[in-house]
PDB file of N, CA and C in Angstrom:
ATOM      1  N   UNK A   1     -32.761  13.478 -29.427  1.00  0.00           N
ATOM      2  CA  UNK A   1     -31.709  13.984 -28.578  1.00  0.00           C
ATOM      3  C   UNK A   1     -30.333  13.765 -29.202  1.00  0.00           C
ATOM      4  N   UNK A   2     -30.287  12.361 -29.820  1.00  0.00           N
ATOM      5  CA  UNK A   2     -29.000  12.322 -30.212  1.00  0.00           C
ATOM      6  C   UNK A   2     -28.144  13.375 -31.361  1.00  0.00           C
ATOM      7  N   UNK A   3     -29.269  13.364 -32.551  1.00  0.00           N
ATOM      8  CA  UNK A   3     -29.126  14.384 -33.695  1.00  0.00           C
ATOM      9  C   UNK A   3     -28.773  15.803 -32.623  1.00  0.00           C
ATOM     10  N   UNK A   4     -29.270  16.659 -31.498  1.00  0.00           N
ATOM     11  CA  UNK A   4     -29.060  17.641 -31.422  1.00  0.00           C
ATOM     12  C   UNK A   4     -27.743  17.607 -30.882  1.00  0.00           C
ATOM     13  N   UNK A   5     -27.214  16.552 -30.136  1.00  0.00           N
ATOM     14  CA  UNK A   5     -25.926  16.577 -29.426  1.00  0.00           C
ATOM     15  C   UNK A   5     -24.696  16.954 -30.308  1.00  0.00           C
ATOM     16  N   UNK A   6     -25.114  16.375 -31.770  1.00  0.00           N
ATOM     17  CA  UNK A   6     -24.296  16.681 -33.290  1.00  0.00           C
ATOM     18  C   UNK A   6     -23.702  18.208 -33.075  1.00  0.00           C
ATOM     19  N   UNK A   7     -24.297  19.046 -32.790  1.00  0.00           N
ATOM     20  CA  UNK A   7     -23.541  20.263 -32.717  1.00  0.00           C
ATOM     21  C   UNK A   7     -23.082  20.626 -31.517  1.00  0.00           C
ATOM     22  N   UNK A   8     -22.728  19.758 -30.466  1.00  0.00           N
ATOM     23  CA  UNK A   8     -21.324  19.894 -29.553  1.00  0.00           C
ATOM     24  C   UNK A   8     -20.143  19.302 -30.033  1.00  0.00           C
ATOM     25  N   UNK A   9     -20.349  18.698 -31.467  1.00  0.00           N
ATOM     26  CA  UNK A   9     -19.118  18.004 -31.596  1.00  0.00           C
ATOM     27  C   UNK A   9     -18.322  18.338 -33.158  1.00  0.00           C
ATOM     28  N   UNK A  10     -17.506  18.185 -32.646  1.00  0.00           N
ATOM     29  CA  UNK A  10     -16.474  19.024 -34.023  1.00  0.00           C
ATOM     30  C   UNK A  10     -16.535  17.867 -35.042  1.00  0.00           C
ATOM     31  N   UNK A  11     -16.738  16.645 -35.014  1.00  0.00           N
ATOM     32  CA  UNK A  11     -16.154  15.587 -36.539  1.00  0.00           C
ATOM     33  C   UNK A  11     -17.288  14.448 -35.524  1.00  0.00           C
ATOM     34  N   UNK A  12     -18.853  15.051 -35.236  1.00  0.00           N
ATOM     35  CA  UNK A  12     -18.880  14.263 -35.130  1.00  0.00           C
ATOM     36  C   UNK A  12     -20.260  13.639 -36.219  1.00  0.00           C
ATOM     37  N   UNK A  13     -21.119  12.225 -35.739  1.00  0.00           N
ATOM     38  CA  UNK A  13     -21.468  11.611 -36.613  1.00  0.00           C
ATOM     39  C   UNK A  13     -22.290  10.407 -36.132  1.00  0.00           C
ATOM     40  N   UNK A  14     -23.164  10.349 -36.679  1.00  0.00           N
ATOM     41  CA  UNK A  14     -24.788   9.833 -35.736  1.00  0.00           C
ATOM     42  C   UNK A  14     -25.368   8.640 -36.970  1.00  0.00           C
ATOM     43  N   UNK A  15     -25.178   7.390 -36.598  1.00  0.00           N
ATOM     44  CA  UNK A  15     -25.791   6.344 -37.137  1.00  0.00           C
ATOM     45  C   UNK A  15     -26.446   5.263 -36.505  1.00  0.00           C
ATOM     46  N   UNK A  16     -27.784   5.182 -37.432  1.00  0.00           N
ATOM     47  CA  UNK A  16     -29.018   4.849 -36.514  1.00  0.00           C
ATOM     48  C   UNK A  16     -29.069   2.863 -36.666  1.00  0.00           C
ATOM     49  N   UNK A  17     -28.850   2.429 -36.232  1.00  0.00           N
ATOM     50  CA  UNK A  17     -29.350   0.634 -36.606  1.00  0.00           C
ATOM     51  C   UNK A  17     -30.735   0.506 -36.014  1.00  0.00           C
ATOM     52  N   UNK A  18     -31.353   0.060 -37.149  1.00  0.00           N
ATOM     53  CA  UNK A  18     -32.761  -0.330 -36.777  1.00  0.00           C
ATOM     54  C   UNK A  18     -33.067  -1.535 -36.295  1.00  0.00           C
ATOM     55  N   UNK A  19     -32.160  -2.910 -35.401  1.00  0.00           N
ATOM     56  CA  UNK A  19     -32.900  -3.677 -34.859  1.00  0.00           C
ATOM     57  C   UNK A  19     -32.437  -3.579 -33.601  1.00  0.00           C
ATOM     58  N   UNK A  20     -31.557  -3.105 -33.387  1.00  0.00           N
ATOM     59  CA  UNK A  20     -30.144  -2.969 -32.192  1.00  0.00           C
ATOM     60  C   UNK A  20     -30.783  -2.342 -31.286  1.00  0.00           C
ATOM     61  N   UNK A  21     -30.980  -2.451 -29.778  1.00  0.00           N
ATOM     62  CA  UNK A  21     -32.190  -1.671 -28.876  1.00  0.00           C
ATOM     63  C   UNK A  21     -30.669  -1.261 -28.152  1.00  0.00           C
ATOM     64  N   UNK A  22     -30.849  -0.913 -26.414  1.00  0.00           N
ATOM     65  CA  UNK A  22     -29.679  -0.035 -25.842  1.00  0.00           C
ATOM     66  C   UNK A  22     -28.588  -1.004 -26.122  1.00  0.00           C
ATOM     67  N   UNK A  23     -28.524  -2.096 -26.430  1.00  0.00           N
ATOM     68  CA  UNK A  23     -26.613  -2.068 -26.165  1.00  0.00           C
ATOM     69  C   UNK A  23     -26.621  -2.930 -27.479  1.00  0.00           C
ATOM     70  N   UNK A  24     -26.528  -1.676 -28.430  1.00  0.00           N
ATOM     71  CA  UNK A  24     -25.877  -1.859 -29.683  1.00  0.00           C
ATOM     72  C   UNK A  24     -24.479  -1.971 -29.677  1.00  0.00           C
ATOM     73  N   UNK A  25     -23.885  -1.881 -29.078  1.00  0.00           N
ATOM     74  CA  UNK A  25     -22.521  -2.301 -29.367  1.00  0.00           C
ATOM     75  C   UNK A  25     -22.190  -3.868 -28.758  1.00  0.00           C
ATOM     76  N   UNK A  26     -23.187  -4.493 -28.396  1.00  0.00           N
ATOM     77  CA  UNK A  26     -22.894  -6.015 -28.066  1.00  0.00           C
ATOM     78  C   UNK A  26     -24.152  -6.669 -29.294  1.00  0.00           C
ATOM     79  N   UNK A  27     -25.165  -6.497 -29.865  1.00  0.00           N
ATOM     80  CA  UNK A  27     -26.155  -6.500 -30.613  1.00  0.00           C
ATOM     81  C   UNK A  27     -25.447  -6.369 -32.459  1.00  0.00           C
ATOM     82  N   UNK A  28     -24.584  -5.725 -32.360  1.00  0.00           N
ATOM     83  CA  UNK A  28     -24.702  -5.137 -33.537  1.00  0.00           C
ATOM     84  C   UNK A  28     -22.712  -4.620 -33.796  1.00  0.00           C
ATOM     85  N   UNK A  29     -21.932  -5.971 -33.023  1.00  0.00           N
ATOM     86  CA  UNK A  29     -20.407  -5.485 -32.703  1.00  0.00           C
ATOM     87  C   UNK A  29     -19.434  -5.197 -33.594  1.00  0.00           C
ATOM     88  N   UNK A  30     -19.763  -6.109 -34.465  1.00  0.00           N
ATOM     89  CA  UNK A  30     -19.187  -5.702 -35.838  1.00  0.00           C
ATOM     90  C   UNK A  30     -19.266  -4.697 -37.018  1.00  0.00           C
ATOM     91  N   UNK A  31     -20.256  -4.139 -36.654  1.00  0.00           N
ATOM     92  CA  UNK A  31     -20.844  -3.229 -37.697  1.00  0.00           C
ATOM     93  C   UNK A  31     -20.707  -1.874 -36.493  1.00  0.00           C
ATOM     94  N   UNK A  32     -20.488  -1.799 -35.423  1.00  0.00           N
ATOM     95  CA  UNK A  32     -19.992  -0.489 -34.851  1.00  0.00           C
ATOM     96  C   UNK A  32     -18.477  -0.814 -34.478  1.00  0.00           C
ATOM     97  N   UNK A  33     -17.374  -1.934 -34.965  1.00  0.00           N
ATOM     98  CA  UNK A  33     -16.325  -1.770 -34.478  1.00  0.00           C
ATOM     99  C   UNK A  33     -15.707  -1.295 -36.179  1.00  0.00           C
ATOM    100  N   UNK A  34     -16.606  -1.856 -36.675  1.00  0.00           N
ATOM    101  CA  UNK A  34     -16.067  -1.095 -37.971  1.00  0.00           C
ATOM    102  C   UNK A  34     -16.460   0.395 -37.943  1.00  0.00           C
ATOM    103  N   UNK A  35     -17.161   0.639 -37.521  1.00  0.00           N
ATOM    104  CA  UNK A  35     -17.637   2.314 -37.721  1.00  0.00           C
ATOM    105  C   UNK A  35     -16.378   3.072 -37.311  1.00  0.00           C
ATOM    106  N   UNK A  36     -15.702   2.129 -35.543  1.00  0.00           N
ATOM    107  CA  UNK A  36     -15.366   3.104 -34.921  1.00  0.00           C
ATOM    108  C   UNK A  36     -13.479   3.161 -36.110  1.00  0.00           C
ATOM    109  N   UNK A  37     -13.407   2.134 -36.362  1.00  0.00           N
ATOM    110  CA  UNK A  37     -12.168   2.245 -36.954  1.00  0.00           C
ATOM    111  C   UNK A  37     -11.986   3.006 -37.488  1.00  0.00           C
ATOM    112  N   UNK A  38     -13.210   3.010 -38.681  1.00  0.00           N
ATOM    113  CA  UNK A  38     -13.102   4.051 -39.459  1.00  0.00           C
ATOM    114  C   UNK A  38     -13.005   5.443 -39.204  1.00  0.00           C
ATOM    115  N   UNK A  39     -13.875   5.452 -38.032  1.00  0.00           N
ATOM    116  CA  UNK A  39     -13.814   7.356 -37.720  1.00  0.00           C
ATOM    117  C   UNK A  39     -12.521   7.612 -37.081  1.00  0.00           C
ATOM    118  N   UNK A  40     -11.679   6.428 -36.611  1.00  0.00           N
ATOM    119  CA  UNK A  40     -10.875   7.011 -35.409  1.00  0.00           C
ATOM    120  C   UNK A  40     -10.148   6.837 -36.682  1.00  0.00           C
ATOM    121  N   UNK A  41      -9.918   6.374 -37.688  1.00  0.00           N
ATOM    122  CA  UNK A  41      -8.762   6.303 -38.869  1.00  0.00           C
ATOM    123  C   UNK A  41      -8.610   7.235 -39.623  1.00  0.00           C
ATOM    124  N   UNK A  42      -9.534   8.605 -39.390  1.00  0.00           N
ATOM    125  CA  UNK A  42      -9.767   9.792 -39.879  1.00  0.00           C
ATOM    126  C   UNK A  42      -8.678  10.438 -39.843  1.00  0.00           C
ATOM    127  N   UNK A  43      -8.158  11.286 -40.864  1.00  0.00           N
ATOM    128  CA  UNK A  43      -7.145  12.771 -40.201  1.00  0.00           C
ATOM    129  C   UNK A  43      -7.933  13.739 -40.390  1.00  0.00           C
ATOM    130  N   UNK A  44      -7.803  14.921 -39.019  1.00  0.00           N
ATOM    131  CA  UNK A  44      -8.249  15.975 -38.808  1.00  0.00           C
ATOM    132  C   UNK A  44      -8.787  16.967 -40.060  1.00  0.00           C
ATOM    133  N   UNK A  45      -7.602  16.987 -40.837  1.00  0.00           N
ATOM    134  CA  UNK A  45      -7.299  18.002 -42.404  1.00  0.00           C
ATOM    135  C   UNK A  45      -8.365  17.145 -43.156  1.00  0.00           C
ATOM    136  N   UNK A  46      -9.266  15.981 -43.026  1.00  0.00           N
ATOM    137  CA  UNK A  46     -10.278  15.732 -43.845  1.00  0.00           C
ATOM    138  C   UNK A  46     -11.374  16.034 -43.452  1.00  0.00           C
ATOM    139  N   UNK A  47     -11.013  16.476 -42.499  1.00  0.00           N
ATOM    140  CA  UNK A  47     -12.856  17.270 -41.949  1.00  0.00           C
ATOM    141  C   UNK A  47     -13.981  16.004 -41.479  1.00  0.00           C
ATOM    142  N   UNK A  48     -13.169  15.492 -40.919  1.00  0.00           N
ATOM    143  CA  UNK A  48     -14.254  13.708 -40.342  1.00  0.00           C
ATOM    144  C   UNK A  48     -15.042  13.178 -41.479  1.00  0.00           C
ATOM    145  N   UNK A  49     -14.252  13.333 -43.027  1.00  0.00           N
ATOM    146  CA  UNK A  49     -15.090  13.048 -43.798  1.00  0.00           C
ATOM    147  C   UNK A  49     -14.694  10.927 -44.282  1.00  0.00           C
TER     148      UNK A  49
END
């Protein structure tokens, strides 16, 4: 489900942690607060790359 949601979203971007069950973001906080920095540290003109 998650992979198909990928094409409602303009920059967006799907990463899987393999020990982290539903609340990966208390499981696994550091390694998705870095994710989010990074994506939100994006500019548009790079294409969410």
């Amino acid at each position: 489900m998650a992979q198909e949601s990928l094409a409602w979203c303009e920059a967006g971007r799907l990463t899987y942690f393999d020990k982290a069950t539903h609340w990966v973001q208390h499981e696994e906080a550091g390694t998705v607060n870095e994710l989010l920095v990074r994506f939100f540290g994006q500019t548009p003109e790079a294409g969410g790359q």
